[in-house]
PDB file of N, CA and C in Angstrom:
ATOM      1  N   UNK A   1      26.660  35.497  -1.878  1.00  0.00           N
ATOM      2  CA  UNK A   1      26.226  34.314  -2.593  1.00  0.00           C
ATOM      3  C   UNK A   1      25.973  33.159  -1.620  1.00  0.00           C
ATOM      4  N   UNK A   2      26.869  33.286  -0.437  1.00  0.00           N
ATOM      5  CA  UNK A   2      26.772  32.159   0.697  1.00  0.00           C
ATOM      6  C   UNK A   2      25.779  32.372   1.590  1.00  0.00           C
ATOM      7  N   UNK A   3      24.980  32.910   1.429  1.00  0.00           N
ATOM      8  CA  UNK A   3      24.023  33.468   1.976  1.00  0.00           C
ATOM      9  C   UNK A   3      22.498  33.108   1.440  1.00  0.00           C
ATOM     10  N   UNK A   4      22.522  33.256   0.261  1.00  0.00           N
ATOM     11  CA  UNK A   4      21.185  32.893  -0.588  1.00  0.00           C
ATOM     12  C   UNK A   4      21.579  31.677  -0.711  1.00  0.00           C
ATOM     13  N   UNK A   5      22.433  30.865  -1.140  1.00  0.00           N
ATOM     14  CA  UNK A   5      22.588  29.997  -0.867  1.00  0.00           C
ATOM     15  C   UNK A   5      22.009  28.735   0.232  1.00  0.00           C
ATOM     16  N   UNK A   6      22.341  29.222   1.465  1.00  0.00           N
ATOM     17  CA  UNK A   6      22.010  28.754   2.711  1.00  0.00           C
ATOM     18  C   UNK A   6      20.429  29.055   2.801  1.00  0.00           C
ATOM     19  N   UNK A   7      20.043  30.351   2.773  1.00  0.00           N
ATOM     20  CA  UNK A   7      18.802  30.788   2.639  1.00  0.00           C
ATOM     21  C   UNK A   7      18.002  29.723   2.066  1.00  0.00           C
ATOM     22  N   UNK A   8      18.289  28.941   0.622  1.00  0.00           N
ATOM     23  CA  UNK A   8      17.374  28.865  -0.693  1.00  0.00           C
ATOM     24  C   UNK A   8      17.094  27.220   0.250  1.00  0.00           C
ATOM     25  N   UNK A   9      18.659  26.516   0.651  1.00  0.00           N
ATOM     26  CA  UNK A   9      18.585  25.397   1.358  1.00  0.00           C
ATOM     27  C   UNK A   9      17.271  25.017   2.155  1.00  0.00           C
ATOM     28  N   UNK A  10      17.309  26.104   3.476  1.00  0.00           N
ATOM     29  CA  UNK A  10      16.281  26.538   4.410  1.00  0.00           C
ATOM     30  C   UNK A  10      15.104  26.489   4.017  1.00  0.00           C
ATOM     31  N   UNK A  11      14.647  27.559   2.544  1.00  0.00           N
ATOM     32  CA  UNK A  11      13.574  27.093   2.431  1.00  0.00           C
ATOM     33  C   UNK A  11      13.427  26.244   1.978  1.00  0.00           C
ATOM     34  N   UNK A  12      13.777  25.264   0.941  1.00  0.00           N
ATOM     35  CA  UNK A  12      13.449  23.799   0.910  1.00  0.00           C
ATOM     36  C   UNK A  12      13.300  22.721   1.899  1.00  0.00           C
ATOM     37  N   UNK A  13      13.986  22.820   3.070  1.00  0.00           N
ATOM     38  CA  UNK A  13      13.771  21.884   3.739  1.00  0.00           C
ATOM     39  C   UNK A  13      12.622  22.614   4.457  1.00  0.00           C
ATOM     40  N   UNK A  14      12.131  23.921   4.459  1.00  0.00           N
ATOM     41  CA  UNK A  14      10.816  23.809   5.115  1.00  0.00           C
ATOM     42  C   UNK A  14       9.909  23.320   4.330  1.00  0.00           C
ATOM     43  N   UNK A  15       9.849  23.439   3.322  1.00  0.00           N
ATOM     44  CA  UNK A  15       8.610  23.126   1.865  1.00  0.00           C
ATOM     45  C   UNK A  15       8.705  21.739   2.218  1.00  0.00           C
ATOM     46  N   UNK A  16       9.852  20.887   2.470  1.00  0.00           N
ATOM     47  CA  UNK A  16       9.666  19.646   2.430  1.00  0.00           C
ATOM     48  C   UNK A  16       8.577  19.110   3.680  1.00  0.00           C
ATOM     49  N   UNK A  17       9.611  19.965   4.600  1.00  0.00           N
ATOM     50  CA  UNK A  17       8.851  19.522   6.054  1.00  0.00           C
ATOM     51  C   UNK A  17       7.379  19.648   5.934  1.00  0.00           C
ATOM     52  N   UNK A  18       6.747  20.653   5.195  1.00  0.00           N
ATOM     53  CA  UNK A  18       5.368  21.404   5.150  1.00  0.00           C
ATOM     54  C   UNK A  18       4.717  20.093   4.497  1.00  0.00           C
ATOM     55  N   UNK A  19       5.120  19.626   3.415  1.00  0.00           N
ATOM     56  CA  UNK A  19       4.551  18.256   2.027  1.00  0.00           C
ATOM     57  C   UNK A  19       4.731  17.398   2.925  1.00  0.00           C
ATOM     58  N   UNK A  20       5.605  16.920   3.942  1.00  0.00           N
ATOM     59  CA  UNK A  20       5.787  15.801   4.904  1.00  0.00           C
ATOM     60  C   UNK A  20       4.501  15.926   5.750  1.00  0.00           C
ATOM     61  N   UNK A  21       4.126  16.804   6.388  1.00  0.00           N
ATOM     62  CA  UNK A  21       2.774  17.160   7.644  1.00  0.00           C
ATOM     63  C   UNK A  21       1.827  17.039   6.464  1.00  0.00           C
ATOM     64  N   UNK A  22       1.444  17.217   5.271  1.00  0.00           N
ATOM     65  CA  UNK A  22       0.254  17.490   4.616  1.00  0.00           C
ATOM     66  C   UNK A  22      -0.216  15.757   4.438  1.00  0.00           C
ATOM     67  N   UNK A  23       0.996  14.886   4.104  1.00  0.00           N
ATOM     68  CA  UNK A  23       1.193  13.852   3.611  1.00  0.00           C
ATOM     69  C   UNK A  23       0.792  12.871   4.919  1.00  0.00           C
ATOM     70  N   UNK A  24       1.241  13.411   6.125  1.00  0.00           N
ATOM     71  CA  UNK A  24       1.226  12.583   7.159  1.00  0.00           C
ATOM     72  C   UNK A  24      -0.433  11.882   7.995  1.00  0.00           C
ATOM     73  N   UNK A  25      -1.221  12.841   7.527  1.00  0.00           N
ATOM     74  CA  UNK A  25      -2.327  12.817   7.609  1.00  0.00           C
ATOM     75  C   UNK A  25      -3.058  11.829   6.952  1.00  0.00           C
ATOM     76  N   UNK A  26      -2.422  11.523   6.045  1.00  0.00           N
ATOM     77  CA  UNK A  26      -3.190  10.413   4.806  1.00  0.00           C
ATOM     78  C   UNK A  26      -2.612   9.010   5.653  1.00  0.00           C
ATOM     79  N   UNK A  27      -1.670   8.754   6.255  1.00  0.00           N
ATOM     80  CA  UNK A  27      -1.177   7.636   6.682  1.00  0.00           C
ATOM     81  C   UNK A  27      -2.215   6.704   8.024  1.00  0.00           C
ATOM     82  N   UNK A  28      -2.303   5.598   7.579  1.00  0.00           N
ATOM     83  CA  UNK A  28      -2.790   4.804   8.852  1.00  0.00           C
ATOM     84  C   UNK A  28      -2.386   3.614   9.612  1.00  0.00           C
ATOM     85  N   UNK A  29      -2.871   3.255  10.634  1.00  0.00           N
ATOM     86  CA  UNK A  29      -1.957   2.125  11.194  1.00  0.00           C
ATOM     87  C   UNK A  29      -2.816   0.823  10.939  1.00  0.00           C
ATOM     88  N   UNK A  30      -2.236  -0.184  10.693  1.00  0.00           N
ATOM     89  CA  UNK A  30      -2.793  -0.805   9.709  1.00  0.00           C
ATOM     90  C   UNK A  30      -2.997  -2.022  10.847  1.00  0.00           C
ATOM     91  N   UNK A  31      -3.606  -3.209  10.718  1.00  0.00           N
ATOM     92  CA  UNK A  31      -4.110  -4.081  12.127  1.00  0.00           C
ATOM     93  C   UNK A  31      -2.968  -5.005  12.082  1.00  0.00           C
ATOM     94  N   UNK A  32      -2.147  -5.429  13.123  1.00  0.00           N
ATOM     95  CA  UNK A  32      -1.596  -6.594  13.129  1.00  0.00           C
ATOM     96  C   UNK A  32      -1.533  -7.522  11.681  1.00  0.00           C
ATOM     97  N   UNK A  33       0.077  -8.120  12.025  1.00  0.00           N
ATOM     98  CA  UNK A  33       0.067  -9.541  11.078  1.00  0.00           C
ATOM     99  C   UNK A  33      -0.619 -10.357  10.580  1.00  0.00           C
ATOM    100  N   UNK A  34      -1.318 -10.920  11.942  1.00  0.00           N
ATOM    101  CA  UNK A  34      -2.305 -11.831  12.620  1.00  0.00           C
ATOM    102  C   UNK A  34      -3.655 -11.380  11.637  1.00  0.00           C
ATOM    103  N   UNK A  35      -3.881 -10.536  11.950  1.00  0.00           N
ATOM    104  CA  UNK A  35      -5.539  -9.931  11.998  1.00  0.00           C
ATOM    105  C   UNK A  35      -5.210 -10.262   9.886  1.00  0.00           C
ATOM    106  N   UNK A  36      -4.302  -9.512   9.640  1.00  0.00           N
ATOM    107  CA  UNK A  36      -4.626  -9.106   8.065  1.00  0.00           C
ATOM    108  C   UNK A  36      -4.964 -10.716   7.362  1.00  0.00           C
ATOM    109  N   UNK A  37      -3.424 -11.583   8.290  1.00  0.00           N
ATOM    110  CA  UNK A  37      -3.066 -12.648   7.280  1.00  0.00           C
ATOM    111  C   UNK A  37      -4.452 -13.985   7.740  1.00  0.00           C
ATOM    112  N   UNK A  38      -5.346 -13.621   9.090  1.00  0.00           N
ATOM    113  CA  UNK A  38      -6.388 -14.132   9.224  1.00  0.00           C
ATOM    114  C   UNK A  38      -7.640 -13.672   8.284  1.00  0.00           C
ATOM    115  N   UNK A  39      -7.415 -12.442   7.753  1.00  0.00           N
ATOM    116  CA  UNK A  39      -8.603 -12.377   6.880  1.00  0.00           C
ATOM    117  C   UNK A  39      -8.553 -12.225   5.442  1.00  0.00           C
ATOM    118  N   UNK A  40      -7.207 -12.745   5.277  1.00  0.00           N
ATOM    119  CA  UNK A  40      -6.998 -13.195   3.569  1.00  0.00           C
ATOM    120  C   UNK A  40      -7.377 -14.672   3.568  1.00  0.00           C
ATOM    121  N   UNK A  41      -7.175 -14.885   4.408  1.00  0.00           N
ATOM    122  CA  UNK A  41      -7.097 -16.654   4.866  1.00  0.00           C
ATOM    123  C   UNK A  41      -8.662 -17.229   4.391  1.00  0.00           C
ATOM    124  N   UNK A  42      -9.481 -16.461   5.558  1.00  0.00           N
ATOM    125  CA  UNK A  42     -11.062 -16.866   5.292  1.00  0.00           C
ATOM    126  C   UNK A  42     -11.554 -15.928   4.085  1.00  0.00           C
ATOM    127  N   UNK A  43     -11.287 -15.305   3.453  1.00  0.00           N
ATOM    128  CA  UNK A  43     -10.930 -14.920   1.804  1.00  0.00           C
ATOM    129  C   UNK A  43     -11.036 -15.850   0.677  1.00  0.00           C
ATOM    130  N   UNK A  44     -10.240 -16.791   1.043  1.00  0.00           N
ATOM    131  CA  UNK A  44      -9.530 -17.646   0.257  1.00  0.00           C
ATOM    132  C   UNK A  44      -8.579 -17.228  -0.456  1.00  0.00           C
ATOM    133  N   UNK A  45      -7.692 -16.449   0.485  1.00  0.00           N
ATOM    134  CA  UNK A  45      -6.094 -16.407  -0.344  1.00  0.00           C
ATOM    135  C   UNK A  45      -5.161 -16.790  -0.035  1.00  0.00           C
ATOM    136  N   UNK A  46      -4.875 -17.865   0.789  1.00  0.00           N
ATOM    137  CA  UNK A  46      -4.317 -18.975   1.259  1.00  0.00           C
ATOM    138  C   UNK A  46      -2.823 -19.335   0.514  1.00  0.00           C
ATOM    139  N   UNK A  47      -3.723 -19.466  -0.598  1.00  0.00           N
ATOM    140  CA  UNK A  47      -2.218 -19.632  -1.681  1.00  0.00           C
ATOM    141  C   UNK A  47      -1.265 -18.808  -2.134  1.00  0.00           C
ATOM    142  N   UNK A  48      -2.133 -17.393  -1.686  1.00  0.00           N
ATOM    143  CA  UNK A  48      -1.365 -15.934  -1.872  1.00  0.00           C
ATOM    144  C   UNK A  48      -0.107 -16.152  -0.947  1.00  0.00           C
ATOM    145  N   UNK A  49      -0.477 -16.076   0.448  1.00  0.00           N
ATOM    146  CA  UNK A  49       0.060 -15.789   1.120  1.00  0.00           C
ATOM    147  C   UNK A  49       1.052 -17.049   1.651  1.00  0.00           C
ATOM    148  N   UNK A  50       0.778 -18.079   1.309  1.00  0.00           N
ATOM    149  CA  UNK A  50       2.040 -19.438   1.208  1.00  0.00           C
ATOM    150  C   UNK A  50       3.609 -18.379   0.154  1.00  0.00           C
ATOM    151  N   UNK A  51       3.176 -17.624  -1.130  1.00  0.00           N
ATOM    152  CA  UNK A  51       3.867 -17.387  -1.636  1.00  0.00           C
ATOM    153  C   UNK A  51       4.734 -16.183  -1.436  1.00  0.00           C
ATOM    154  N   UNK A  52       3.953 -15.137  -0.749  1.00  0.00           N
ATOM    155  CA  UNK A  52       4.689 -13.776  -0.373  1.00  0.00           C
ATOM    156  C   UNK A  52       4.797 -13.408   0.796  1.00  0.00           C
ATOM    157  N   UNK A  53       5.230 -12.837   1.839  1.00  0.00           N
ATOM    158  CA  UNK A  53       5.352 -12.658   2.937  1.00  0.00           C
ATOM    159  C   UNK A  53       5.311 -10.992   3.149  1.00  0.00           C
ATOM    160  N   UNK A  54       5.083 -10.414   1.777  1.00  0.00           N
ATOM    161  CA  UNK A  54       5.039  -8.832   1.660  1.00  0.00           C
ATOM    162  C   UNK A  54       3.928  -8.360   2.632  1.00  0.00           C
ATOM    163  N   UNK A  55       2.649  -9.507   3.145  1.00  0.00           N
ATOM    164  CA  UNK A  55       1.353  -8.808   4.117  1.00  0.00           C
ATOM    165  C   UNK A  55       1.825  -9.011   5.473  1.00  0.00           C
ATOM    166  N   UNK A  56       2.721  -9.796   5.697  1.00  0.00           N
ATOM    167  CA  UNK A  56       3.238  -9.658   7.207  1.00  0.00           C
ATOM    168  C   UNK A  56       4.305  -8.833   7.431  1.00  0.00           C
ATOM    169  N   UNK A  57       4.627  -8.041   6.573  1.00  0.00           N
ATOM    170  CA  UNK A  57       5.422  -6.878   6.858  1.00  0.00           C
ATOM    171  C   UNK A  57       4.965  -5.595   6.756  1.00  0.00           C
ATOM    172  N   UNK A  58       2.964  -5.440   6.299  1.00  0.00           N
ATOM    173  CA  UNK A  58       2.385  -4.630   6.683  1.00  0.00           C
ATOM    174  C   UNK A  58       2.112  -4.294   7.846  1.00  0.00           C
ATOM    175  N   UNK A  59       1.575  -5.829   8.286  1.00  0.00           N
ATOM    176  CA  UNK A  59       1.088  -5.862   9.575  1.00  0.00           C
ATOM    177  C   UNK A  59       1.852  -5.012  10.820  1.00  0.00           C
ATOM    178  N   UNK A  60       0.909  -3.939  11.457  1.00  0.00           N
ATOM    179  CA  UNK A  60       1.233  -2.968  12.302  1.00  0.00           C
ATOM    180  C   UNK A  60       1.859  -1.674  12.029  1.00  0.00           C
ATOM    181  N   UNK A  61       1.918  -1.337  10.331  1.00  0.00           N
ATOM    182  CA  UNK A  61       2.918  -0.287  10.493  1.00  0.00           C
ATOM    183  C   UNK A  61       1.935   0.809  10.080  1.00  0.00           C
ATOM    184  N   UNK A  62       2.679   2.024   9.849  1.00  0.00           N
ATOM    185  CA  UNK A  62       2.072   2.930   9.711  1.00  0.00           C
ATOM    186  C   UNK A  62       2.111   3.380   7.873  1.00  0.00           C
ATOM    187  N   UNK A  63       1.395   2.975   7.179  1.00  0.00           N
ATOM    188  CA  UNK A  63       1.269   3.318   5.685  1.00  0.00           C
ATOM    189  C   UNK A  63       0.212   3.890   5.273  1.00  0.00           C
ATOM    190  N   UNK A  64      -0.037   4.212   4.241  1.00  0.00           N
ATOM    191  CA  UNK A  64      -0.519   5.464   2.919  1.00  0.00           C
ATOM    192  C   UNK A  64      -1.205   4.436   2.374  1.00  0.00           C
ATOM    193  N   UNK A  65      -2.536   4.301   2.031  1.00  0.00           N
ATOM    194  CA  UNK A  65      -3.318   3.776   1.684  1.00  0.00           C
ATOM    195  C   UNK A  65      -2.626   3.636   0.076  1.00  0.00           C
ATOM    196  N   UNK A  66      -2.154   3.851  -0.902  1.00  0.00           N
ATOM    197  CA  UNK A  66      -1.365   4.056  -2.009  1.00  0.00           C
ATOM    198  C   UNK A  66      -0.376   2.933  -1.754  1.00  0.00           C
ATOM    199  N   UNK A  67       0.717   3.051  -0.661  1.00  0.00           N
ATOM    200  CA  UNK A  67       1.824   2.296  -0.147  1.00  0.00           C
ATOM    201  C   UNK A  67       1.351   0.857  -0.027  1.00  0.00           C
ATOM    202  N   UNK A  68       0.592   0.439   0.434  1.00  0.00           N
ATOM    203  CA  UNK A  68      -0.700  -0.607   0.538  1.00  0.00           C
ATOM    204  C   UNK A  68      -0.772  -0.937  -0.724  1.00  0.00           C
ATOM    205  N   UNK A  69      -1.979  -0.286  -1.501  1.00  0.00           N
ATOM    206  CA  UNK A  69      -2.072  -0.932  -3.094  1.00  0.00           C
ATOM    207  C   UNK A  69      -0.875  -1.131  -3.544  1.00  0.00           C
ATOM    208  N   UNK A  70       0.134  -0.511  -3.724  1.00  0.00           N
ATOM    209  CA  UNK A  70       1.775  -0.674  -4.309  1.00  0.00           C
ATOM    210  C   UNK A  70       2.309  -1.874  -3.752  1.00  0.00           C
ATOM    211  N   UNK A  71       2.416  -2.409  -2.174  1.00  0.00           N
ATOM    212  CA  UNK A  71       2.295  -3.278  -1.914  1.00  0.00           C
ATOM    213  C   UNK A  71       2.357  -4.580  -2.293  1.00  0.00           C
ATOM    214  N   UNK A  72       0.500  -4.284  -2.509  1.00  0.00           N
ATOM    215  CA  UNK A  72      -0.158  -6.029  -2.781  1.00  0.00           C
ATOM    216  C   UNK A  72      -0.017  -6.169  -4.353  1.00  0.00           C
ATOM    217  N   UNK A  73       0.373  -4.961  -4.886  1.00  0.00           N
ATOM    218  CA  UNK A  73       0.745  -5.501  -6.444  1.00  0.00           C
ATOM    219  C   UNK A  73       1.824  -5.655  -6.374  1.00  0.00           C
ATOM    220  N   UNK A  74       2.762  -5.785  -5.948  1.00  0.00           N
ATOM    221  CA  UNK A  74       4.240  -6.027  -6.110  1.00  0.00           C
ATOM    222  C   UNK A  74       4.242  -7.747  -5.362  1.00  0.00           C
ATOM    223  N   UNK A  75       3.467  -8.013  -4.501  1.00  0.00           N
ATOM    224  CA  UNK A  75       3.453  -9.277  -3.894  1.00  0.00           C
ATOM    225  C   UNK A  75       2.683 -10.224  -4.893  1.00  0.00           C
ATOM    226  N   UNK A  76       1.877  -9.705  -5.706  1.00  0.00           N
ATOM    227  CA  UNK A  76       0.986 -10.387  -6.477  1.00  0.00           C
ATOM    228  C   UNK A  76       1.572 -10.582  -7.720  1.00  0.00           C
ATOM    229  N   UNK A  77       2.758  -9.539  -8.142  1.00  0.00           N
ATOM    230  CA  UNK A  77       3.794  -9.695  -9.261  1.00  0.00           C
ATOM    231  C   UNK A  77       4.865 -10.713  -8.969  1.00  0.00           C
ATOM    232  N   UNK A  78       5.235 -11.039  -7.688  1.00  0.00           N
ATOM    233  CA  UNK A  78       5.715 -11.644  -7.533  1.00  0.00           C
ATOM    234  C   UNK A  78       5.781 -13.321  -7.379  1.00  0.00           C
ATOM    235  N   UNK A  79       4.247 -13.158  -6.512  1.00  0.00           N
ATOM    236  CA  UNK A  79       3.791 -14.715  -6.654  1.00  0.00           C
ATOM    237  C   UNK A  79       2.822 -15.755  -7.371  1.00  0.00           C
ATOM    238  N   UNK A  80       2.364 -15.284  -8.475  1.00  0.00           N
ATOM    239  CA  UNK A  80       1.976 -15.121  -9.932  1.00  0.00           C
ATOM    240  C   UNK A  80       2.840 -14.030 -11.192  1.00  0.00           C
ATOM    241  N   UNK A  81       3.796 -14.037 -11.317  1.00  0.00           N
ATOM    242  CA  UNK A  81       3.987 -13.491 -12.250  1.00  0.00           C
ATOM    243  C   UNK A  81       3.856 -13.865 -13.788  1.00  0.00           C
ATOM    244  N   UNK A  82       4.040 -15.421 -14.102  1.00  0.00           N
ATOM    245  CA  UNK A  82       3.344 -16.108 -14.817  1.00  0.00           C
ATOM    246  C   UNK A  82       2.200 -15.640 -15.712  1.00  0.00           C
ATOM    247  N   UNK A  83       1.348 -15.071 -14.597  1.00  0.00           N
ATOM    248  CA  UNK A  83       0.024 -14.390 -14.875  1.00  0.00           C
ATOM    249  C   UNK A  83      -0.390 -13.340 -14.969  1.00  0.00           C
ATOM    250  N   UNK A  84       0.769 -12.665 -15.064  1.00  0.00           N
ATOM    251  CA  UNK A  84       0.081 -11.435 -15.604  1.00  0.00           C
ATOM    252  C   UNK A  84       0.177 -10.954 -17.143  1.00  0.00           C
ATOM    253  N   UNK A  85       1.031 -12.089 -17.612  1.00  0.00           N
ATOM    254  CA  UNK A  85       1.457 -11.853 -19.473  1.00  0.00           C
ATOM    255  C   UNK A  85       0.431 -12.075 -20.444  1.00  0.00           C
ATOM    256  N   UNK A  86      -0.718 -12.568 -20.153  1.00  0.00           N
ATOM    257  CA  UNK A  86      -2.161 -12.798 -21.027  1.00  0.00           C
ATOM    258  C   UNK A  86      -3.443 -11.660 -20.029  1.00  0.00           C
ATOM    259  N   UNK A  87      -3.919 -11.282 -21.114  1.00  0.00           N
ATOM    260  CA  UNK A  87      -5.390 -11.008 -20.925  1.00  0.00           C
ATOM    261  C   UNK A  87      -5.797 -11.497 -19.628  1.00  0.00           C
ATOM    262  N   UNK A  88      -6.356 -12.392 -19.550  1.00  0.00           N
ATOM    263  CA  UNK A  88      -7.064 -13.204 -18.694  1.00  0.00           C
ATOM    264  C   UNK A  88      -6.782 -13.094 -17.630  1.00  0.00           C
ATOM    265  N   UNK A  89      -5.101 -13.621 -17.349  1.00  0.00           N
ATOM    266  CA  UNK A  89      -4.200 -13.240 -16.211  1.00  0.00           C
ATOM    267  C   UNK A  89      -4.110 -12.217 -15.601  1.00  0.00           C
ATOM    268  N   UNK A  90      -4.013 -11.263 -16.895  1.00  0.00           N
ATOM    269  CA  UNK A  90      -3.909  -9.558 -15.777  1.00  0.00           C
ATOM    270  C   UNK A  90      -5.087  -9.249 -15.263  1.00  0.00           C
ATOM    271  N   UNK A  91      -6.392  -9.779 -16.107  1.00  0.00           N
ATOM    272  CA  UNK A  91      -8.130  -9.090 -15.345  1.00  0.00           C
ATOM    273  C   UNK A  91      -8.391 -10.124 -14.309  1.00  0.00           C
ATOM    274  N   UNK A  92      -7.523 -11.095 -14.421  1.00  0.00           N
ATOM    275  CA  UNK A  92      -7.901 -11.670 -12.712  1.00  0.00           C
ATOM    276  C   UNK A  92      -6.876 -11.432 -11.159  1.00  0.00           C
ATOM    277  N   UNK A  93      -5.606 -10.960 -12.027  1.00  0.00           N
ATOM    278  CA  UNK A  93      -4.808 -10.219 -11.001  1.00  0.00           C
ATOM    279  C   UNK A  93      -5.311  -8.708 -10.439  1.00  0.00           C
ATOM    280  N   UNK A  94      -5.671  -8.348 -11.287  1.00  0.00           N
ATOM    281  CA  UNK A  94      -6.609  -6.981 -11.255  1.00  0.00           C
ATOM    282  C   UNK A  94      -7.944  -6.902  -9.981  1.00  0.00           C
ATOM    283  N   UNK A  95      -8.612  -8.426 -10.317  1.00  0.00           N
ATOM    284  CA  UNK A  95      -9.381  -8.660  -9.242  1.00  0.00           C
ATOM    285  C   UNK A  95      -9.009  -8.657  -8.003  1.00  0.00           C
ATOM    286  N   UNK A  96      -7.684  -9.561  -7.712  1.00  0.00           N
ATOM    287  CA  UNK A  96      -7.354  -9.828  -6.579  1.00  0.00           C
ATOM    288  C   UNK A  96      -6.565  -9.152  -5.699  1.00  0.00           C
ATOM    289  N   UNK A  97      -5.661  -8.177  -6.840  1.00  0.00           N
ATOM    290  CA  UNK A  97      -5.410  -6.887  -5.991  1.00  0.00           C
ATOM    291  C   UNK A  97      -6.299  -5.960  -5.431  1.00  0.00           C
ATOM    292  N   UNK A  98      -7.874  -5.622  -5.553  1.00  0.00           N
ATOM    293  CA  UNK A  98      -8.709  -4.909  -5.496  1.00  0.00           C
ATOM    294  C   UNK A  98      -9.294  -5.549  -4.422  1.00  0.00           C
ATOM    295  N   UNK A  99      -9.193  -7.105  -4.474  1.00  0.00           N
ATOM    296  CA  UNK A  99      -9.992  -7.402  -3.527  1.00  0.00           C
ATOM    297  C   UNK A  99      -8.848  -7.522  -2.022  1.00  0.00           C
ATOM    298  N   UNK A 100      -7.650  -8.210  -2.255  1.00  0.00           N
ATOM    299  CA  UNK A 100      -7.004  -8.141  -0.880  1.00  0.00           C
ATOM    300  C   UNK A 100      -6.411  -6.671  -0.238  1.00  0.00           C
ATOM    301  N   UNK A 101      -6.686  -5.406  -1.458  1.00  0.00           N
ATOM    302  CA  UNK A 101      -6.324  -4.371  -0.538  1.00  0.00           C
ATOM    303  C   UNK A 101      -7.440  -4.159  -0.001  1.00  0.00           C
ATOM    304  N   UNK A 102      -8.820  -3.886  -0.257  1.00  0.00           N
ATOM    305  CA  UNK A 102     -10.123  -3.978   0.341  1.00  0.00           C
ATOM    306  C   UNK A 102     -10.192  -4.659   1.886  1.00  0.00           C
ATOM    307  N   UNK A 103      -9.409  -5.896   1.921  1.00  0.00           N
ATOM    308  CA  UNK A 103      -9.173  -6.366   2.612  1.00  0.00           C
ATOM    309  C   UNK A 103      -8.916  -6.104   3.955  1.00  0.00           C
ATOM    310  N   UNK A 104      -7.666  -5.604   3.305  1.00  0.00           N
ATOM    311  CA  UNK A 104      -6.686  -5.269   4.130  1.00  0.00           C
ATOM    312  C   UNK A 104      -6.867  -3.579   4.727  1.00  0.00           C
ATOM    313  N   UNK A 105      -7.470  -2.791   4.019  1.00  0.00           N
ATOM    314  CA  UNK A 105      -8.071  -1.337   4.282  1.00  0.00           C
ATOM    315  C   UNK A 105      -9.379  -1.542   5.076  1.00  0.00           C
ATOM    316  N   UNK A 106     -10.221  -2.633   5.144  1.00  0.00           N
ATOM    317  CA  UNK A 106     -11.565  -2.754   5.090  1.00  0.00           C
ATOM    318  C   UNK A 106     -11.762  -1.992   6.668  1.00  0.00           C
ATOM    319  N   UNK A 107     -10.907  -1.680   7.848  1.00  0.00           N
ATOM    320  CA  UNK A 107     -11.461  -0.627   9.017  1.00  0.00           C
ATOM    321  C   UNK A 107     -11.152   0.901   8.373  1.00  0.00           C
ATOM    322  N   UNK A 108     -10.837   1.053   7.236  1.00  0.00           N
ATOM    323  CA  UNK A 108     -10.413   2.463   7.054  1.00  0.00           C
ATOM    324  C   UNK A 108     -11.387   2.468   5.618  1.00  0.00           C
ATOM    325  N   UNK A 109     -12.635   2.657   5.682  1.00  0.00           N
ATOM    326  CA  UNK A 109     -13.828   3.066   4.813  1.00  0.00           C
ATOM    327  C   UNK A 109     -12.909   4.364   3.820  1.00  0.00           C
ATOM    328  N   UNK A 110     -12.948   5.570   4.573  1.00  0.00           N
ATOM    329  CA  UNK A 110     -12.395   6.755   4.198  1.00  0.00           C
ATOM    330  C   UNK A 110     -11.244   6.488   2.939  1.00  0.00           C
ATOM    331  N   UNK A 111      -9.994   5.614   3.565  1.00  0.00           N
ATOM    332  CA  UNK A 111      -8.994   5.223   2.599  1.00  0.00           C
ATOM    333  C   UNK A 111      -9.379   4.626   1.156  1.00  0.00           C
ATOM    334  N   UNK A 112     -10.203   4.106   1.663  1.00  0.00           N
ATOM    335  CA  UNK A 112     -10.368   2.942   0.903  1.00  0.00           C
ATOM    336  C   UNK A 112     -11.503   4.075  -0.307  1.00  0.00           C
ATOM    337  N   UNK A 113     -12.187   4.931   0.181  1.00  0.00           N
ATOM    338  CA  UNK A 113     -12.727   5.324  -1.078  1.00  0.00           C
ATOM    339  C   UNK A 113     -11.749   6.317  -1.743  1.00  0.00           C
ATOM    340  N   UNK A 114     -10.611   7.171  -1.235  1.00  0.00           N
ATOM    341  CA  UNK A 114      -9.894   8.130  -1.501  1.00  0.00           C
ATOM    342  C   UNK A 114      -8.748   7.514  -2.324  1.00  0.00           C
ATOM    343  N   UNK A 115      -8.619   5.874  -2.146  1.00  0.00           N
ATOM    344  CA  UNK A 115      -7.592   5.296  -2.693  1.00  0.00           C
ATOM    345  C   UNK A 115      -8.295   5.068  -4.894  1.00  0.00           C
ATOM    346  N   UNK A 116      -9.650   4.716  -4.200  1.00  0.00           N
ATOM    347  CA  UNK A 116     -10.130   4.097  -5.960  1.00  0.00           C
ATOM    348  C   UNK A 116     -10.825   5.824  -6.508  1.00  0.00           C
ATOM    349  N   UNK A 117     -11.187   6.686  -5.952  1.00  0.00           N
ATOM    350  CA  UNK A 117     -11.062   7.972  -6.385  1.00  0.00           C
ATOM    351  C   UNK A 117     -10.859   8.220  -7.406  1.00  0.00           C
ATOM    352  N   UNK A 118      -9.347   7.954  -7.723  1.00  0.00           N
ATOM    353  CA  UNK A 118      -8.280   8.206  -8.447  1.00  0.00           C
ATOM    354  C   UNK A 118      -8.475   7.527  -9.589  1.00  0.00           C
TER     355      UNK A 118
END
């Protein structure tokens, strides 16, 4: 029994390891602090980013185009939340998440179409 056991372990952590390499491929390195929070800026999202600090903790890392959109809606829930309880509010939060991950993806074409795909 201690045996299949150990066995069944083994193969799960290879299956995992295997979904980890399949997954790893989708990930990109995303441009500097600087670079992102300079081109929300001439954007005009100025006021975004007075309120959240969630895009300078993108800046440089290695994320999933998904991880990104999840992201800028959680920063955008946060610094408007106000606005997302009416109509109006959510189809213009809607905008602006679409437009600052665009943004923020805009050297990764590929991501950026594999992300709205979906």
């Amino acid at each position: 029994m201690r045996k299949w056991f150990v066995f069944h372990v083994l193969l799960c952590i290879a299956g995992i390891s295997q979904a980890m390499d399949k997954s790893n491929k989708y990930l990109i390195k995303l441009p500097s602090a600087q670079v992102l929070m300079q081109r929300l800026q001439k954007a005009g999202f100025s006021d975004f980013l007075e309120k959240t600090n969630k895009i300078e903790e993108l800046g440089g890392q290695l994320k999933s185009p998904w991880r990104v959109f999840l992201t800028v809606e959680i920063a955008l829930y946060q610094a408007y939340e106000q606005d997302f309880y009416d109509y109006k509010g959510a189809t213009e939060m809607k905008r602006k998440k679409l437009a600052i991950t665009h943004l923020i993806l805009q050297d990764f074409p590929e991501a950026i179409e594999r992300l709205f795909q979906i």
